[in-house]
PDB file of N, CA and C in Angstrom:
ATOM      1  N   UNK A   1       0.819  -1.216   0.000  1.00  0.00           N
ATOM      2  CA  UNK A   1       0.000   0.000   0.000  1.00  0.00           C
ATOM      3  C   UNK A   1       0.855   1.269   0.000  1.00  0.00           C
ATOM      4  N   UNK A   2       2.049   1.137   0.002  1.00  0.00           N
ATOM      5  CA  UNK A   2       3.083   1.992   0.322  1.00  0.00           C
ATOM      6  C   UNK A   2       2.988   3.394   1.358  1.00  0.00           C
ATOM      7  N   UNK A   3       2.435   2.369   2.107  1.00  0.00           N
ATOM      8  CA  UNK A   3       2.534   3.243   3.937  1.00  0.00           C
ATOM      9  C   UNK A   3       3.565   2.567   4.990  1.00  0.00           C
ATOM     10  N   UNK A   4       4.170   4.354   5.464  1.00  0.00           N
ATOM     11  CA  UNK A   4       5.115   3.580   6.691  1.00  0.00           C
ATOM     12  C   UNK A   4       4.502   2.242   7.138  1.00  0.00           C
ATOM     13  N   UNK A   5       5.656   1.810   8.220  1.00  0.00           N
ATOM     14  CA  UNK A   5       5.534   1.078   8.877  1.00  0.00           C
ATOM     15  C   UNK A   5       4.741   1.289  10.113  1.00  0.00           C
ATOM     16  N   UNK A   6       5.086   2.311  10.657  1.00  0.00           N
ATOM     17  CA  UNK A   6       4.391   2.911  11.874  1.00  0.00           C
ATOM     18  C   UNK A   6       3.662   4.016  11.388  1.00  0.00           C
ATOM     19  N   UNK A   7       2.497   3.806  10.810  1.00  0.00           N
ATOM     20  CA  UNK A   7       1.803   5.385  10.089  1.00  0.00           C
ATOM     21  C   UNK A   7       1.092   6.010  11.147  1.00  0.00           C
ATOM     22  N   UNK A   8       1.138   7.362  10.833  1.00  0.00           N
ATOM     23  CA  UNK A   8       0.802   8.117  12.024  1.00  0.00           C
ATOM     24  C   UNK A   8      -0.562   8.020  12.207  1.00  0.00           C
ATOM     25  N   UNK A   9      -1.674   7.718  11.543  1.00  0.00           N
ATOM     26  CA  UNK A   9      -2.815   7.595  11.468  1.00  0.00           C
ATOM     27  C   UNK A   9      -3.713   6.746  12.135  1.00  0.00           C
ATOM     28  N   UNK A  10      -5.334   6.678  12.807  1.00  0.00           N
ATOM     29  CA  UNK A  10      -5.737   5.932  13.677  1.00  0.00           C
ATOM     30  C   UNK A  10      -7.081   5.178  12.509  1.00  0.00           C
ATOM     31  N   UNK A  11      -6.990   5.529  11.380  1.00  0.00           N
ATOM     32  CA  UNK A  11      -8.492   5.053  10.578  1.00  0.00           C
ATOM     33  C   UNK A  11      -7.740   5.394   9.319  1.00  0.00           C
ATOM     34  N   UNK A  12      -8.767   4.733   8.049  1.00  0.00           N
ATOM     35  CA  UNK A  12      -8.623   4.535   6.926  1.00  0.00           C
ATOM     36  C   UNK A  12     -10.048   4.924   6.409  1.00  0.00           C
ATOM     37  N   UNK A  13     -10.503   5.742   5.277  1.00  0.00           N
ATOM     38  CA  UNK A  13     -11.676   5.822   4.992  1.00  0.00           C
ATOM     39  C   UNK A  13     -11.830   5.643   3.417  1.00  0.00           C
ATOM     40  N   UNK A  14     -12.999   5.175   3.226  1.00  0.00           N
ATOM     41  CA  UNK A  14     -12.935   4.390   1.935  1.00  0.00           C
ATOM     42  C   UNK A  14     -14.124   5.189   1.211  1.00  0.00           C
ATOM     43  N   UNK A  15     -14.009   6.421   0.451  1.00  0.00           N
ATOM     44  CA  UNK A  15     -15.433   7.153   0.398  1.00  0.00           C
ATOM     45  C   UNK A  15     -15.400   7.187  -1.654  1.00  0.00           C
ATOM     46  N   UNK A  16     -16.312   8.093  -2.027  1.00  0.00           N
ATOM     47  CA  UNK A  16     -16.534   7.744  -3.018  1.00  0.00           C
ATOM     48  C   UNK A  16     -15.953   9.059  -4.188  1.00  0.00           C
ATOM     49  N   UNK A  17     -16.862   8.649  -5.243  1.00  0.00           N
ATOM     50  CA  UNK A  17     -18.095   8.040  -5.870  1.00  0.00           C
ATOM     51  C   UNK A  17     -18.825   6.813  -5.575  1.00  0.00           C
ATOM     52  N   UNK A  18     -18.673   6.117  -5.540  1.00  0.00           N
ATOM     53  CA  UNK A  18     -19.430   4.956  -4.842  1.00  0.00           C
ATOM     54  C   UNK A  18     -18.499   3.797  -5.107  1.00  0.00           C
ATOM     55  N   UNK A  19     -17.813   4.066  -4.000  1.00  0.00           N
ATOM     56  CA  UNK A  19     -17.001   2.084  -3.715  1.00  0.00           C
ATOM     57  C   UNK A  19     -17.486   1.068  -3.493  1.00  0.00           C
ATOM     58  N   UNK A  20     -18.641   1.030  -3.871  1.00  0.00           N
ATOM     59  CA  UNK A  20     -19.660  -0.568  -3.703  1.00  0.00           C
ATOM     60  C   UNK A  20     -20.378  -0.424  -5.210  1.00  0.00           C
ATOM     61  N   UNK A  21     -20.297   0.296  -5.801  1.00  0.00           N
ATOM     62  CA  UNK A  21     -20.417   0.277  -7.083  1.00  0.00           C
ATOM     63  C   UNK A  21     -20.137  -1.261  -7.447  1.00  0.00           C
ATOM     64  N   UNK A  22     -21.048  -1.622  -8.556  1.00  0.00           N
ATOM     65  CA  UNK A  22     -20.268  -3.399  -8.609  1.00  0.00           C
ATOM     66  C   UNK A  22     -19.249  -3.526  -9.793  1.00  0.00           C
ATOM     67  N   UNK A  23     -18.667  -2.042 -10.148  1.00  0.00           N
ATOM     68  CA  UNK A  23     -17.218  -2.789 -10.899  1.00  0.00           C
ATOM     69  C   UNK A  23     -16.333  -2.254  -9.971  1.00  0.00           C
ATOM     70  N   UNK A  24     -16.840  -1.613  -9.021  1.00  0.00           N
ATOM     71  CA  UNK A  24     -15.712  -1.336  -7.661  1.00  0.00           C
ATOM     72  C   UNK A  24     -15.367  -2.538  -6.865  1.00  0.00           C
ATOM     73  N   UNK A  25     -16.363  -3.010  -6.340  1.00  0.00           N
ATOM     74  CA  UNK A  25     -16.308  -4.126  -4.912  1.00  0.00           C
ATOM     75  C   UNK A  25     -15.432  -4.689  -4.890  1.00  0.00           C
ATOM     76  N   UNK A  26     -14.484  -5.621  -6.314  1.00  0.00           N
ATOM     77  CA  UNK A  26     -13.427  -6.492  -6.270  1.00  0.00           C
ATOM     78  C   UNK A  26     -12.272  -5.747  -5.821  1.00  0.00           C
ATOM     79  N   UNK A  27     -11.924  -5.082  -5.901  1.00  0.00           N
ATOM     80  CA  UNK A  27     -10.854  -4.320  -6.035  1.00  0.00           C
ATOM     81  C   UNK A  27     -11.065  -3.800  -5.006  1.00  0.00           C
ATOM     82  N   UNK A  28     -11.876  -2.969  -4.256  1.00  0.00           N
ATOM     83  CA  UNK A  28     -12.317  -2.151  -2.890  1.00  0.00           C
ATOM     84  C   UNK A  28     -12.524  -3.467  -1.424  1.00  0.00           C
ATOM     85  N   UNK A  29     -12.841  -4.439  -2.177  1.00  0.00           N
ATOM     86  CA  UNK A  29     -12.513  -5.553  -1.383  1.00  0.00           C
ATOM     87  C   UNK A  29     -11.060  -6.408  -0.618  1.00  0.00           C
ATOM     88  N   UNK A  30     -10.490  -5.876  -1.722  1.00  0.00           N
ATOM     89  CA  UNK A  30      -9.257  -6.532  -1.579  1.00  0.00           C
ATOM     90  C   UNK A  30      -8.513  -5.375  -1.045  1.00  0.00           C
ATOM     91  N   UNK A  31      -8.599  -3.930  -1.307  1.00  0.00           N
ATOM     92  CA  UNK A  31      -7.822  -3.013  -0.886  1.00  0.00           C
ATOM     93  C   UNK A  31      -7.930  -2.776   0.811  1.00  0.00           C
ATOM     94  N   UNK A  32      -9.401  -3.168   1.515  1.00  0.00           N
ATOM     95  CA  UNK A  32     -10.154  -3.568   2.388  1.00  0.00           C
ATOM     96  C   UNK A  32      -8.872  -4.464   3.774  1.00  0.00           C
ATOM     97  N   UNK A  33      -9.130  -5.709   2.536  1.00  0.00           N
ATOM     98  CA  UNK A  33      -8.615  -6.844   3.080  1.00  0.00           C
ATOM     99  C   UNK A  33      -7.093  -6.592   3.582  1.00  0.00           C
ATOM    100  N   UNK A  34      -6.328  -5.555   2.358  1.00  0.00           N
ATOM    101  CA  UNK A  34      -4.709  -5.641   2.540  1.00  0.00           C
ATOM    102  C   UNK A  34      -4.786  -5.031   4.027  1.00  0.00           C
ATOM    103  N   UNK A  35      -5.732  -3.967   3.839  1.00  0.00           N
ATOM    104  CA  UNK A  35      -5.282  -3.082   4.969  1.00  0.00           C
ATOM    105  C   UNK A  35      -5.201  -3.239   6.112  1.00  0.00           C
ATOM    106  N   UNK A  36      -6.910  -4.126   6.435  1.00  0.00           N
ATOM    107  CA  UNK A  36      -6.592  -4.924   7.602  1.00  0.00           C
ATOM    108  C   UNK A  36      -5.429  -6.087   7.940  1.00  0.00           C
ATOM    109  N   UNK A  37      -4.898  -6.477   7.508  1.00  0.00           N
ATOM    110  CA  UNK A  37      -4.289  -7.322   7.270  1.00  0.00           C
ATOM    111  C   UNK A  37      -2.513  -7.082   8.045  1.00  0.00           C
ATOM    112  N   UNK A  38      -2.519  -6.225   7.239  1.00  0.00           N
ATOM    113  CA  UNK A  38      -1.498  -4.604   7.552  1.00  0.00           C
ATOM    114  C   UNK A  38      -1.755  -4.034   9.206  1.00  0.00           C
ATOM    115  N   UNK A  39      -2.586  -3.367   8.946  1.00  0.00           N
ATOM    116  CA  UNK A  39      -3.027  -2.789  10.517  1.00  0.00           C
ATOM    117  C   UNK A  39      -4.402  -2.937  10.709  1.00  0.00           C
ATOM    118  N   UNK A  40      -4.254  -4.463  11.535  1.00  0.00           N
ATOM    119  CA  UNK A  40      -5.479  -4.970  12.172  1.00  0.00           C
ATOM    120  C   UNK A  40      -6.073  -3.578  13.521  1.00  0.00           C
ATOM    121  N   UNK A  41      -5.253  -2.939  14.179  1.00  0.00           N
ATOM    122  CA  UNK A  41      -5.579  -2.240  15.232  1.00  0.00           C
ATOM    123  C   UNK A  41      -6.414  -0.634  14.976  1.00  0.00           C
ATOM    124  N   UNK A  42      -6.404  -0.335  13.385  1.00  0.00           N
ATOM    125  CA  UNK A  42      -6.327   0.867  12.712  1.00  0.00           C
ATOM    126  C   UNK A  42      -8.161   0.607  12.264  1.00  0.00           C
ATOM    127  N   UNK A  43      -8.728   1.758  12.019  1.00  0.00           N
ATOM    128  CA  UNK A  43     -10.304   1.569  11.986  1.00  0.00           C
ATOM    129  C   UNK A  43     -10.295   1.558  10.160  1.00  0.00           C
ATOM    130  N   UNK A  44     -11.247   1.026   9.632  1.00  0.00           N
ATOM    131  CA  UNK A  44     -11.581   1.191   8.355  1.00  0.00           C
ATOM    132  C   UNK A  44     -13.212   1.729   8.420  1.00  0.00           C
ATOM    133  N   UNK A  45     -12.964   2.758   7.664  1.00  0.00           N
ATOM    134  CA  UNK A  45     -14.270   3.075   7.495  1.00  0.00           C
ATOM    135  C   UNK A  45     -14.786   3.361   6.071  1.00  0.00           C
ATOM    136  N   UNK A  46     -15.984   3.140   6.118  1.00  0.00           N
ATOM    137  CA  UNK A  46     -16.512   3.312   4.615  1.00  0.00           C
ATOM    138  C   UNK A  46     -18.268   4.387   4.345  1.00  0.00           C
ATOM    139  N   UNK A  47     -18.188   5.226   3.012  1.00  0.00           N
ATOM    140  CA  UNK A  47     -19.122   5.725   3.194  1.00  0.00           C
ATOM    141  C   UNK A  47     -20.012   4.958   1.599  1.00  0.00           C
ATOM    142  N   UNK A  48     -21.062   4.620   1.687  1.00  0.00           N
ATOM    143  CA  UNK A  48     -21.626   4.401   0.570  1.00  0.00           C
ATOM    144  C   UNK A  48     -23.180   4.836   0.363  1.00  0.00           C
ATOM    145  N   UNK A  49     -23.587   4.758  -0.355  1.00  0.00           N
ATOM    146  CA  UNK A  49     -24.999   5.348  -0.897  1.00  0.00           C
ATOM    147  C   UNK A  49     -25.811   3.969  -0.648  1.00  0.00           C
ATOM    148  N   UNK A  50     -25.586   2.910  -0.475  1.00  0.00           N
ATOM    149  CA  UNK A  50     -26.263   1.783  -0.429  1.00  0.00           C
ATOM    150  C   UNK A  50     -26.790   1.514   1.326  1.00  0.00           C
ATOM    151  N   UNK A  51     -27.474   0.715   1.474  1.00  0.00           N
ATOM    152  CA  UNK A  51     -28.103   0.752   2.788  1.00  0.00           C
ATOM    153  C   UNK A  51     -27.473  -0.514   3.572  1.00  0.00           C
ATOM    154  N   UNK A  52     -27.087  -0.851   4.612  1.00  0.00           N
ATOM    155  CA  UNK A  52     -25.911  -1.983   5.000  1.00  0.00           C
ATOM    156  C   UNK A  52     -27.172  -3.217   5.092  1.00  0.00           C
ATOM    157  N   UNK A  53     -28.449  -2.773   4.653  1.00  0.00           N
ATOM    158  CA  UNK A  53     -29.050  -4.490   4.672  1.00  0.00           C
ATOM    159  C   UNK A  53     -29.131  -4.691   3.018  1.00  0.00           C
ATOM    160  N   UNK A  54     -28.943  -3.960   2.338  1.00  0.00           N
ATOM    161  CA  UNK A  54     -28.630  -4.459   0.585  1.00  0.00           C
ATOM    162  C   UNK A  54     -27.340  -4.997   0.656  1.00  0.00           C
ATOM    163  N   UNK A  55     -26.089  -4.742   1.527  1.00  0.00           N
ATOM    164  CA  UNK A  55     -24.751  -4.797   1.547  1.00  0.00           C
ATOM    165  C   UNK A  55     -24.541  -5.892   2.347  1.00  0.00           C
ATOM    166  N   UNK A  56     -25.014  -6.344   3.257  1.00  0.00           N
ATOM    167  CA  UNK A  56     -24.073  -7.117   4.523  1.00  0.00           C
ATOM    168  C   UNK A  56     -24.015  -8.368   3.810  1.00  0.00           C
ATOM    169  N   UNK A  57     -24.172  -8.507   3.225  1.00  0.00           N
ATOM    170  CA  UNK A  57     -23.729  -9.850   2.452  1.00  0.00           C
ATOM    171  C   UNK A  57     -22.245 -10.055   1.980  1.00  0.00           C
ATOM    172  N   UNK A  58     -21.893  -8.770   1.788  1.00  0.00           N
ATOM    173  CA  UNK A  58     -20.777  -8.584   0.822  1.00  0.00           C
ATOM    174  C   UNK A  58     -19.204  -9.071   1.755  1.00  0.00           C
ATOM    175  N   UNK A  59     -18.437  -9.709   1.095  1.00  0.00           N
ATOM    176  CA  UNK A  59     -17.055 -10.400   1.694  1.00  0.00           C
ATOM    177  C   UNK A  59     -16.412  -8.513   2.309  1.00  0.00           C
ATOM    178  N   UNK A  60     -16.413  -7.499   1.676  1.00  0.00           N
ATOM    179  CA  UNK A  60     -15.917  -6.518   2.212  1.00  0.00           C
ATOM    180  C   UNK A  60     -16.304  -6.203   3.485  1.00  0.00           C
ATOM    181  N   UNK A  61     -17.279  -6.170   3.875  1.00  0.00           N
ATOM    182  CA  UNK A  61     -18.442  -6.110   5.113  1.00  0.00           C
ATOM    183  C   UNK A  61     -17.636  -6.589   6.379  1.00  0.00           C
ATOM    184  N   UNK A  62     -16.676  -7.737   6.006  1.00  0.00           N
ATOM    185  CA  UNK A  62     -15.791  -8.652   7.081  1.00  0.00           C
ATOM    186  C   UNK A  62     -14.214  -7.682   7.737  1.00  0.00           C
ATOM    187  N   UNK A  63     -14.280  -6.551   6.906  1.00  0.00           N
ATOM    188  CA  UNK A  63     -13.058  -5.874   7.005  1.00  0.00           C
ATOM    189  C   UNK A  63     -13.675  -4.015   7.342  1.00  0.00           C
ATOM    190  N   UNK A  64     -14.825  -3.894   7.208  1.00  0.00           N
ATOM    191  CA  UNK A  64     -14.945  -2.428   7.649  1.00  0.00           C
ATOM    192  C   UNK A  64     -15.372  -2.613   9.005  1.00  0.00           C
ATOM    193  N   UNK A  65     -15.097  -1.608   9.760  1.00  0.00           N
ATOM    194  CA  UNK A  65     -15.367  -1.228  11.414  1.00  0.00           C
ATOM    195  C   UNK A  65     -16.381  -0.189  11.704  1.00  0.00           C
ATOM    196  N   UNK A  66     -16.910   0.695  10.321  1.00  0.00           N
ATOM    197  CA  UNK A  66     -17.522   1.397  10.690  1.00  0.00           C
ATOM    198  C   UNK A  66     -18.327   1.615   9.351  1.00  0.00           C
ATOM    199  N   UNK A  67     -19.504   2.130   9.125  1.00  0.00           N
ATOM    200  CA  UNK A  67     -20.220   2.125   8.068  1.00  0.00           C
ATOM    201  C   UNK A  67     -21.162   3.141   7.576  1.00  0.00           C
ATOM    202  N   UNK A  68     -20.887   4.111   7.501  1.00  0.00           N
ATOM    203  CA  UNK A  68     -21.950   5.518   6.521  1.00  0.00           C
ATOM    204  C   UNK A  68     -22.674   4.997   5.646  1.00  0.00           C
ATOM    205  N   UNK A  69     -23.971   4.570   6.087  1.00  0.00           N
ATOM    206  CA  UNK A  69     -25.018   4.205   4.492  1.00  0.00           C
ATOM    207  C   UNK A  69     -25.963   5.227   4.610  1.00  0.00           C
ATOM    208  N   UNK A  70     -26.704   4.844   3.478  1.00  0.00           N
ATOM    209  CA  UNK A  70     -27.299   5.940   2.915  1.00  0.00           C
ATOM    210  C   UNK A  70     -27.321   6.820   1.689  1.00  0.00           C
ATOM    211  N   UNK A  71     -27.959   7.156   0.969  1.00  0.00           N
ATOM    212  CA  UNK A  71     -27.407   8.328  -0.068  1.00  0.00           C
ATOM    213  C   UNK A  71     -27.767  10.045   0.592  1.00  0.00           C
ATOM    214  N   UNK A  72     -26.948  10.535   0.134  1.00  0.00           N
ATOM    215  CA  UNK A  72     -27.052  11.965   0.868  1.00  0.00           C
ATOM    216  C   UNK A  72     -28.458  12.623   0.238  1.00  0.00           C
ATOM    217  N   UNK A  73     -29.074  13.650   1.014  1.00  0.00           N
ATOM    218  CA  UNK A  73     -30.122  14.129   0.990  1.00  0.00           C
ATOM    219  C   UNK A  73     -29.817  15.377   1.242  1.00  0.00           C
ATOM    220  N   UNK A  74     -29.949  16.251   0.192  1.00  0.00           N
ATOM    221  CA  UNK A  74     -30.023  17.481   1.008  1.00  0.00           C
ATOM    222  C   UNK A  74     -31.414  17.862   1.410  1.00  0.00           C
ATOM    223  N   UNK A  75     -32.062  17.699   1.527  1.00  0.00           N
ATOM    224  CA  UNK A  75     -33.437  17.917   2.383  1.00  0.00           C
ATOM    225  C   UNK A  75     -33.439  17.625   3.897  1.00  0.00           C
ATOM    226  N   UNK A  76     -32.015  16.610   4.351  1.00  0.00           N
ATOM    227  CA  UNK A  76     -32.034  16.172   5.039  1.00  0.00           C
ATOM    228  C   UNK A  76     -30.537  16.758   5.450  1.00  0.00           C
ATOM    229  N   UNK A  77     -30.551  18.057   5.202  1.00  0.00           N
ATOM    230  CA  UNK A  77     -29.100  18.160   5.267  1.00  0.00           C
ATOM    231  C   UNK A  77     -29.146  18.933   6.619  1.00  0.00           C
ATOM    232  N   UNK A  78     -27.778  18.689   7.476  1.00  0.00           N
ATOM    233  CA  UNK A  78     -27.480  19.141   9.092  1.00  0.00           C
ATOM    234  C   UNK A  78     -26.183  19.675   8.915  1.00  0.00           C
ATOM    235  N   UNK A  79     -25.571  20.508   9.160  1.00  0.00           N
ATOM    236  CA  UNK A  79     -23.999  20.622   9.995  1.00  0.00           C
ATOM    237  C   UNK A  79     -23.636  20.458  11.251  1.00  0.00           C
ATOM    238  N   UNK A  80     -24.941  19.666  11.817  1.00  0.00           N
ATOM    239  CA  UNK A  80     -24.603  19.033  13.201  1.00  0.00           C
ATOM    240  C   UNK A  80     -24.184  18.092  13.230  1.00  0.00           C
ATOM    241  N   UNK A  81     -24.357  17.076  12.179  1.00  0.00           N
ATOM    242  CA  UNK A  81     -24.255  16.022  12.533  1.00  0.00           C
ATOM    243  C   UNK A  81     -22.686  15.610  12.273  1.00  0.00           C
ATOM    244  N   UNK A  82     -22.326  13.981  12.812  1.00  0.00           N
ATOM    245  CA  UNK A  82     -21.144  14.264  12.732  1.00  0.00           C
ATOM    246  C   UNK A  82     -20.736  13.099  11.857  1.00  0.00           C
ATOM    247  N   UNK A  83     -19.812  13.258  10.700  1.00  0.00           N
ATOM    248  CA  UNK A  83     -19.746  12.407  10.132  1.00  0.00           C
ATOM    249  C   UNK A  83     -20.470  12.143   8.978  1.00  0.00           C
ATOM    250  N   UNK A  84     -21.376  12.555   8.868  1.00  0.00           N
ATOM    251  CA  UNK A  84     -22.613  12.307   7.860  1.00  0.00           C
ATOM    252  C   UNK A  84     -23.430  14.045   7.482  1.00  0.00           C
ATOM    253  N   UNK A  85     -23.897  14.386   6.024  1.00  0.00           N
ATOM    254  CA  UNK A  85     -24.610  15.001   5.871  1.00  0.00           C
ATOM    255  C   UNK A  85     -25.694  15.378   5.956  1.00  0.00           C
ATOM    256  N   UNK A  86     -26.731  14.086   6.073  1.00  0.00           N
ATOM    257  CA  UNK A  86     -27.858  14.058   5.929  1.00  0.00           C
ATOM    258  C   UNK A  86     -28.520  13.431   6.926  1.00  0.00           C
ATOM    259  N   UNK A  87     -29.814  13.394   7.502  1.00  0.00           N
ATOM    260  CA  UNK A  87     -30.112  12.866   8.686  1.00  0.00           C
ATOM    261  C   UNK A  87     -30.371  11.341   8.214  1.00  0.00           C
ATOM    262  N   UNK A  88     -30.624  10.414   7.382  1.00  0.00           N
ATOM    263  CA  UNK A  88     -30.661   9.314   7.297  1.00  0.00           C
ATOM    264  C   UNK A  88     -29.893   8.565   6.956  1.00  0.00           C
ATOM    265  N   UNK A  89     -28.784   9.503   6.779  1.00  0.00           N
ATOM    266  CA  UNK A  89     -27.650   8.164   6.990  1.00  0.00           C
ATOM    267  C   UNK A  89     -27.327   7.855   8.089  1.00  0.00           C
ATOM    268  N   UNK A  90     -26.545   6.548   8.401  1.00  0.00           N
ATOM    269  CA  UNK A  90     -26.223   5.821   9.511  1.00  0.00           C
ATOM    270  C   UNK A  90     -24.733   5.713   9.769  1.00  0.00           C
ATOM    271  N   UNK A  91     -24.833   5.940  10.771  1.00  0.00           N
ATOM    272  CA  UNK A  91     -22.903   5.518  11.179  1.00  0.00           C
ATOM    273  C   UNK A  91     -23.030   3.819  12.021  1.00  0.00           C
ATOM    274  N   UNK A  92     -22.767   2.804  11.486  1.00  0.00           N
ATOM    275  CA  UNK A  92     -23.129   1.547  11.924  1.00  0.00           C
ATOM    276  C   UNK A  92     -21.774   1.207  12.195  1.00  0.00           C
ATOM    277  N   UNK A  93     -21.959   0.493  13.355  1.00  0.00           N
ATOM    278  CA  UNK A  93     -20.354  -0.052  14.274  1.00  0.00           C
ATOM    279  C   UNK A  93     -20.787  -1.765  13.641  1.00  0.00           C
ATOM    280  N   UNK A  94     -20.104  -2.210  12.398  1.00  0.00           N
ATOM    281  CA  UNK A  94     -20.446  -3.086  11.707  1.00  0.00           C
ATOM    282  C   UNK A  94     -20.070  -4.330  12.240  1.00  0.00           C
ATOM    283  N   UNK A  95     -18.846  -3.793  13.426  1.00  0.00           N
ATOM    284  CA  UNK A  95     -18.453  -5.792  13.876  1.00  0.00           C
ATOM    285  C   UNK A  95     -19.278  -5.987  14.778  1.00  0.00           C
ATOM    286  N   UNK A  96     -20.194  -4.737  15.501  1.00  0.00           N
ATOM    287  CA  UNK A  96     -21.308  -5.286  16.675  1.00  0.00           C
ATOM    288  C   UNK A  96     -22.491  -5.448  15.878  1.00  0.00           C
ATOM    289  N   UNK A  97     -22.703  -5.483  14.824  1.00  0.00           N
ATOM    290  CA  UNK A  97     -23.949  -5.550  14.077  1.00  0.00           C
ATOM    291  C   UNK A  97     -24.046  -7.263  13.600  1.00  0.00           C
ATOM    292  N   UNK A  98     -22.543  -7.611  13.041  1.00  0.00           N
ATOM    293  CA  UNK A  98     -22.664  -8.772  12.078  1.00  0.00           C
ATOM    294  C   UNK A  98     -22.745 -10.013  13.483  1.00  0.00           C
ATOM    295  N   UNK A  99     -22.077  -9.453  14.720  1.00  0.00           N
ATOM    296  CA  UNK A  99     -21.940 -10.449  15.962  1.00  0.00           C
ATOM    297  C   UNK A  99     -23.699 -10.414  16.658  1.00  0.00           C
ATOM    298  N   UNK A 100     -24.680  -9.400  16.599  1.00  0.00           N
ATOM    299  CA  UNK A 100     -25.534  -9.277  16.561  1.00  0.00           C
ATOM    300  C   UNK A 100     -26.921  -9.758  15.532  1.00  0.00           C
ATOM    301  N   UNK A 101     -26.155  -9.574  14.781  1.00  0.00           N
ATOM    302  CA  UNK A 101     -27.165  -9.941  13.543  1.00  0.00           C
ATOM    303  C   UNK A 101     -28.170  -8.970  13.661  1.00  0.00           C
ATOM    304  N   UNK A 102     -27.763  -7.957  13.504  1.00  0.00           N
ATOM    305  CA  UNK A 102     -29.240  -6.807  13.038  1.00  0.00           C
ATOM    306  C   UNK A 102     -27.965  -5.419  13.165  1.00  0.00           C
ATOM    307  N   UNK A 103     -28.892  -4.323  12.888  1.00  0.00           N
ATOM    308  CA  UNK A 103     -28.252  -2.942  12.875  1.00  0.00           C
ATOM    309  C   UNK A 103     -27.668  -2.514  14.071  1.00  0.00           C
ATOM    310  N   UNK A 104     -26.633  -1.977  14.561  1.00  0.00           N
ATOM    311  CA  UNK A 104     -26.050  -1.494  15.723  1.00  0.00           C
ATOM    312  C   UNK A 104     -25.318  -0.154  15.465  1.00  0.00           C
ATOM    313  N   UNK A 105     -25.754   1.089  15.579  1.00  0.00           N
ATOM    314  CA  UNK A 105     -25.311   2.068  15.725  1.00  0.00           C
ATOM    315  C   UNK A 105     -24.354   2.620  16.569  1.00  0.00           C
ATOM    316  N   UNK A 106     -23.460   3.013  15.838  1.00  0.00           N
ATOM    317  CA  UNK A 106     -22.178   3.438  16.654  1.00  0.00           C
ATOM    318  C   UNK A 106     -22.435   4.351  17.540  1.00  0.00           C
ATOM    319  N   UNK A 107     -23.091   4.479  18.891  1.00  0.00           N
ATOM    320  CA  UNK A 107     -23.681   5.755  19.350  1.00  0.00           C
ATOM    321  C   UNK A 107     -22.910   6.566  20.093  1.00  0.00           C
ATOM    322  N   UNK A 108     -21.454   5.975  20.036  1.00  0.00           N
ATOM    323  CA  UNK A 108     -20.463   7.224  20.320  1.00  0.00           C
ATOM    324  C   UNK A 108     -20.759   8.360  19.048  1.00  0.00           C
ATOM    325  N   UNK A 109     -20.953   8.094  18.143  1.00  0.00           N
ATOM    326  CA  UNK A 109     -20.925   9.400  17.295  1.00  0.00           C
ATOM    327  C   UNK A 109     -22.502  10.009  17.090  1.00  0.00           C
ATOM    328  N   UNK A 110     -22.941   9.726  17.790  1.00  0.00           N
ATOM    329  CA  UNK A 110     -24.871  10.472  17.986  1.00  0.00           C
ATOM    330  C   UNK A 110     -24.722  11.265  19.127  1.00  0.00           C
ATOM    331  N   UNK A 111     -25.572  12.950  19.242  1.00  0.00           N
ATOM    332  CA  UNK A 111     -25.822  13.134  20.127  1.00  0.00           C
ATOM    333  C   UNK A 111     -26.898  12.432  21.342  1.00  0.00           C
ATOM    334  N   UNK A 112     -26.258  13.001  22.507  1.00  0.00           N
ATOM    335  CA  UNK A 112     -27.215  12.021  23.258  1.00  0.00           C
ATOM    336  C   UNK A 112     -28.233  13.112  23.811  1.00  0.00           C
ATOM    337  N   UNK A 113     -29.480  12.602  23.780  1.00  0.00           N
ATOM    338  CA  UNK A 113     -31.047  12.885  23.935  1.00  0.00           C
ATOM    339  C   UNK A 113     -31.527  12.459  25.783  1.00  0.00           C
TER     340      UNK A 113
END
């Protein structure tokens, strides 16, 4: 990937045009895979327009830690929010979701109510 050894960085983000695109996935899969692979301790995150129950199927799904679905809305648009533009996208903490089997929201990054 031609990154130090010790890179100064705590996450990896995988954003678009759309990296789940399906002449993307092979290739976004595997770039996925190196990284973890590389630095298991380092977060991968990904933003896509697709919704993570059209997606969780996908072999990439096994290597992201964190998950922006959704397509952006500006109708739905905030500068509060964090991470995301629009209020229906999701920030999903994907290894407590797939160990769960249903949706699990990362709710460190939501305000709390």
């Amino acid at each position: 990937l031609g990154i130090p050894a010790e890179p100064l960085f705590r996450s990896f983000v995988i954003l678009g045009g759309e990296p789940l695109y399906k002449h993307n996935v092979e290739e976004v899969t595997q770039l996925a895979k190196e990284f973890k692979l590389r630095f298991p301790d380092k977060k991968l995150i990904m933003f896509t327009g697709h919704t993570y129950e059209n997606i969780s199927n996908l072999e990439v799904m096994q290597y992201v830690d964190y998950l922006i679905d959704g397509l952006f809305k500006e109708e739905l648009y905030s500068p509060m929010l964090a991470f995301r533009g629009s209020q229906n996208q999701r920030i999903i903490d994907i290894k407590n979701s797939i160990l769960k089997q249903t949706v699990v929201l990362a709710s460190e990054y939501y305000e709390k109510s």
